[in-house]
Structure formats: C-alpha cells, structure tokens
C-alpha atoms as a PDB file:
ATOM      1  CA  UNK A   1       0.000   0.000   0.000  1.00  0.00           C
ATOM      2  CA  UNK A   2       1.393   3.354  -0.969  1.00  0.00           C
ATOM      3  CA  UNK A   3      -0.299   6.919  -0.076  1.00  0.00           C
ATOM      4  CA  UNK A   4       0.553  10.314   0.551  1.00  0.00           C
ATOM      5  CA  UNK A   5      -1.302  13.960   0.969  1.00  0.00           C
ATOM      6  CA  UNK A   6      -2.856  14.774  -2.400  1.00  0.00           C
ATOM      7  CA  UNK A   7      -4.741  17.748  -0.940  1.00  0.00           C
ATOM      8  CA  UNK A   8      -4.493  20.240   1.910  1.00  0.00           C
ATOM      9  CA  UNK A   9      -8.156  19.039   2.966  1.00  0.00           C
ATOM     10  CA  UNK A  10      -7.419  16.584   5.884  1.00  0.00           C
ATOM     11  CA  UNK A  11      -7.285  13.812   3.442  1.00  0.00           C
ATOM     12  CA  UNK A  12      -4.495  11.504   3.035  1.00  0.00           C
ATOM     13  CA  UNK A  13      -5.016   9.463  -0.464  1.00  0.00           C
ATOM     14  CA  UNK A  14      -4.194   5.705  -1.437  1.00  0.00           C
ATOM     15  CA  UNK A  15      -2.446   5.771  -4.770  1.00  0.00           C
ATOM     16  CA  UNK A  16      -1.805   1.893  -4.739  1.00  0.00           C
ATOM     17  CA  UNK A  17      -3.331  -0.943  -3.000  1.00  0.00           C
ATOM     18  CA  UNK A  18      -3.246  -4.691  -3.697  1.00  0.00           C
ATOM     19  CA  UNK A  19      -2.449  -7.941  -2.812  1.00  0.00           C
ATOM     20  CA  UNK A  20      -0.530 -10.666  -4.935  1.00  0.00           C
ATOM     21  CA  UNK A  21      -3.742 -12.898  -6.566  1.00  0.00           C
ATOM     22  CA  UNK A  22      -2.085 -16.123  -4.603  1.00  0.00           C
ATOM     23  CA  UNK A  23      -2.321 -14.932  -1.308  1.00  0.00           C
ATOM     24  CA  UNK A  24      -6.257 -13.111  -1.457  1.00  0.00           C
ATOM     25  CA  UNK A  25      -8.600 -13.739   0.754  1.00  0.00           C
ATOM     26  CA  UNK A  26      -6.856 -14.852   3.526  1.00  0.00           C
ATOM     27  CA  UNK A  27      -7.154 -10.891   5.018  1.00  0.00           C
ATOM     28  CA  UNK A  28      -3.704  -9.380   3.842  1.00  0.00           C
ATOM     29  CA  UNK A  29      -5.838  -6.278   2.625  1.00  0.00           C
ATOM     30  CA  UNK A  30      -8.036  -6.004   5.589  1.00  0.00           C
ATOM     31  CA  UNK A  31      -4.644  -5.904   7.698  1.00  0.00           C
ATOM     32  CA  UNK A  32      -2.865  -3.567   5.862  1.00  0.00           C
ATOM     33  CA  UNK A  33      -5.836  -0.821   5.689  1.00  0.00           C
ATOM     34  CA  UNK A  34      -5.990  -1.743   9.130  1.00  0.00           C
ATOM     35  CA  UNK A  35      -2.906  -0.694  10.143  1.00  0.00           C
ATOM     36  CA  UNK A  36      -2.334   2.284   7.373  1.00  0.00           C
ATOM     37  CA  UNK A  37      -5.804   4.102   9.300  1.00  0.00           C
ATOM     38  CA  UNK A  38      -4.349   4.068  12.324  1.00  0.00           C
ATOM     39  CA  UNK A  39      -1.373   5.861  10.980  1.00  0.00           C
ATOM     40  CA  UNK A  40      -2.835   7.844   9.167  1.00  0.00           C
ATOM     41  CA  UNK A  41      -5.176   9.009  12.121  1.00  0.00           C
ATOM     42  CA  UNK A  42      -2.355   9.304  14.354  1.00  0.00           C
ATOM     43  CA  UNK A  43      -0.670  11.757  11.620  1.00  0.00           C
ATOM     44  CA  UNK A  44      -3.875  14.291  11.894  1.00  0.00           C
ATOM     45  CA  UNK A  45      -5.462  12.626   8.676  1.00  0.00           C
ATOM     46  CA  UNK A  46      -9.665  13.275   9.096  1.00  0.00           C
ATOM     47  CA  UNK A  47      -9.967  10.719   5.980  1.00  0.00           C
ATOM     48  CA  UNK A  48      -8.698   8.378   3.549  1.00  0.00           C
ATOM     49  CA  UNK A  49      -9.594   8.852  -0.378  1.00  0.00           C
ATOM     50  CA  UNK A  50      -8.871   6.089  -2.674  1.00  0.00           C
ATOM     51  CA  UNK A  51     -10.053   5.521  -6.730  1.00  0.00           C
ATOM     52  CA  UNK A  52     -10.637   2.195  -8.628  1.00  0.00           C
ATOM     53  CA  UNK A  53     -12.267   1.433 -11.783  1.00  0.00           C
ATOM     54  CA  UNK A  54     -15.258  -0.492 -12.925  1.00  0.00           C
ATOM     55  CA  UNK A  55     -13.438  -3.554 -13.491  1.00  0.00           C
ATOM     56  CA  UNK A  56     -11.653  -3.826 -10.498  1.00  0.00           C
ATOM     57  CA  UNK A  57     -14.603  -5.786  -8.806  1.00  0.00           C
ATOM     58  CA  UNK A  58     -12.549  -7.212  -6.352  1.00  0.00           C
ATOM     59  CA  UNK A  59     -11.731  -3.679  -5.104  1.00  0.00           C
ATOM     60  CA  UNK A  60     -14.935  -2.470  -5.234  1.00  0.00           C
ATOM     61  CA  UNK A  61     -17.052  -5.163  -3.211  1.00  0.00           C
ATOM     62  CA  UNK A  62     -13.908  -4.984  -0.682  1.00  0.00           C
ATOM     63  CA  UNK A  63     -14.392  -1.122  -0.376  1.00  0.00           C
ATOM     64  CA  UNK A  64     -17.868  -1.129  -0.219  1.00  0.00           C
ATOM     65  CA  UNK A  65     -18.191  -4.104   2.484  1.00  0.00           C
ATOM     66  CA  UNK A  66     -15.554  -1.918   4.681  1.00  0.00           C
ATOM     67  CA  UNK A  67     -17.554   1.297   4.648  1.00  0.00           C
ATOM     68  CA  UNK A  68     -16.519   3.041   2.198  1.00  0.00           C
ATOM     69  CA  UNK A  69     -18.240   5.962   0.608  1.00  0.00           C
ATOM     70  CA  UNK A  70     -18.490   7.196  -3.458  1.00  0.00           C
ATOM     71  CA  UNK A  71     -18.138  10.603  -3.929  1.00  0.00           C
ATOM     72  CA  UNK A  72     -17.865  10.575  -7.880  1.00  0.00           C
ATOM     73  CA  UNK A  73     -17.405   8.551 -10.802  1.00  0.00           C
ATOM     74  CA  UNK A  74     -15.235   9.884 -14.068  1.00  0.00           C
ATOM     75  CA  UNK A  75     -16.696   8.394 -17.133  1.00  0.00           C
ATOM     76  CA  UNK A  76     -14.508   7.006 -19.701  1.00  0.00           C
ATOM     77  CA  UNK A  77     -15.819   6.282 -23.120  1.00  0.00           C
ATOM     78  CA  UNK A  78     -14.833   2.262 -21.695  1.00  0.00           C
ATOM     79  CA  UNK A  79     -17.787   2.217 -18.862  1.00  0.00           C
ATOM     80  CA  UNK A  80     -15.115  -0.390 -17.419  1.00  0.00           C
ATOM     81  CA  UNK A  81     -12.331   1.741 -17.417  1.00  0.00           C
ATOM     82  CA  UNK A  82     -14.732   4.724 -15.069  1.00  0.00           C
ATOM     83  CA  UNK A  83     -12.813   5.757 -12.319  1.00  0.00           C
ATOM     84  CA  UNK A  84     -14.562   5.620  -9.297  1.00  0.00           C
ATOM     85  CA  UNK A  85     -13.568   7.776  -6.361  1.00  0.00           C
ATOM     86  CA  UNK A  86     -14.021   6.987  -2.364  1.00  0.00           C
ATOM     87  CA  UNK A  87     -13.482   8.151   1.171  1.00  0.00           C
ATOM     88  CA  UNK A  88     -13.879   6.687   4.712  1.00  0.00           C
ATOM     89  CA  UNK A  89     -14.287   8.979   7.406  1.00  0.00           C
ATOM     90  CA  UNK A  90     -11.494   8.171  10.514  1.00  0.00           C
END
C-alpha cells in the first residue's frame, strides 16, 4: 500500500493498493488498511480517499463491504475503465 497527501483538505489518499492474486482472501488487505488508518489518524489525517475502476470488482465489493463511501465517478468512453472515487471517514 502506498499513499501520501494529495490535498491540503485533511485527506491523506491511497495511490496503490493490492495484494498478490495467490495470497487473497486470507485478510492481507483487511490488515494492511488496518494498520495504514491508524497511521494515518495518528498523523492528523480526518480521511482516507482512494479511486478504482469499474473492473476492479474485487476492489470495489472490498471497499464497499468496509464502509466506504463514493463521492464521484469519471466516465470514460470504456464504462469499465470509469474511475470511481471513495473516502472513509477516521
């Protein structure tokens, strides 16, 4: 996972998240949000922003199951390739 301040908003942003296809589901990704909230929290972060596409399902569901929130989608003349943009609160 790899993030830093995109905006001078309280927000810190997730510019890459993932976890190698042989080891999913066995709660690498829950861990490592886990752990990248708190530190983000405890650096005076109020949120955490992320964006996925359409066809990132796997993302999505994930996101969506863990309270995440959309705030806008980008359209791309692909409707698979629309970005989709989140936040969770801290």
């Amino acid at each position: 996972m790899i993030g830093y301040e995109k905006e001078k908003n309280g927000s810190f942003y997730v510019w890459l998240a993932g976890v190698d296809y042989r080891y999913r589901r066995l709660g690498a990704l829950t861990k490592m949000f886990d752990y990248f909230s708190v530190w983000v929290e405890e650096e005076g972060y109020i949120c955490i922003t992320i964006k996925t596409r359409n066809d990132k399902r796997n993302m999505l569901s994930y996101l969506i199951k863990n309270g995440w929130n959309f705030t806008k989608v980008e359209e791309k003349e692909d409707i698979l390739k629309n970005e989709i943009y989140l936040i969770k609160e801290l």
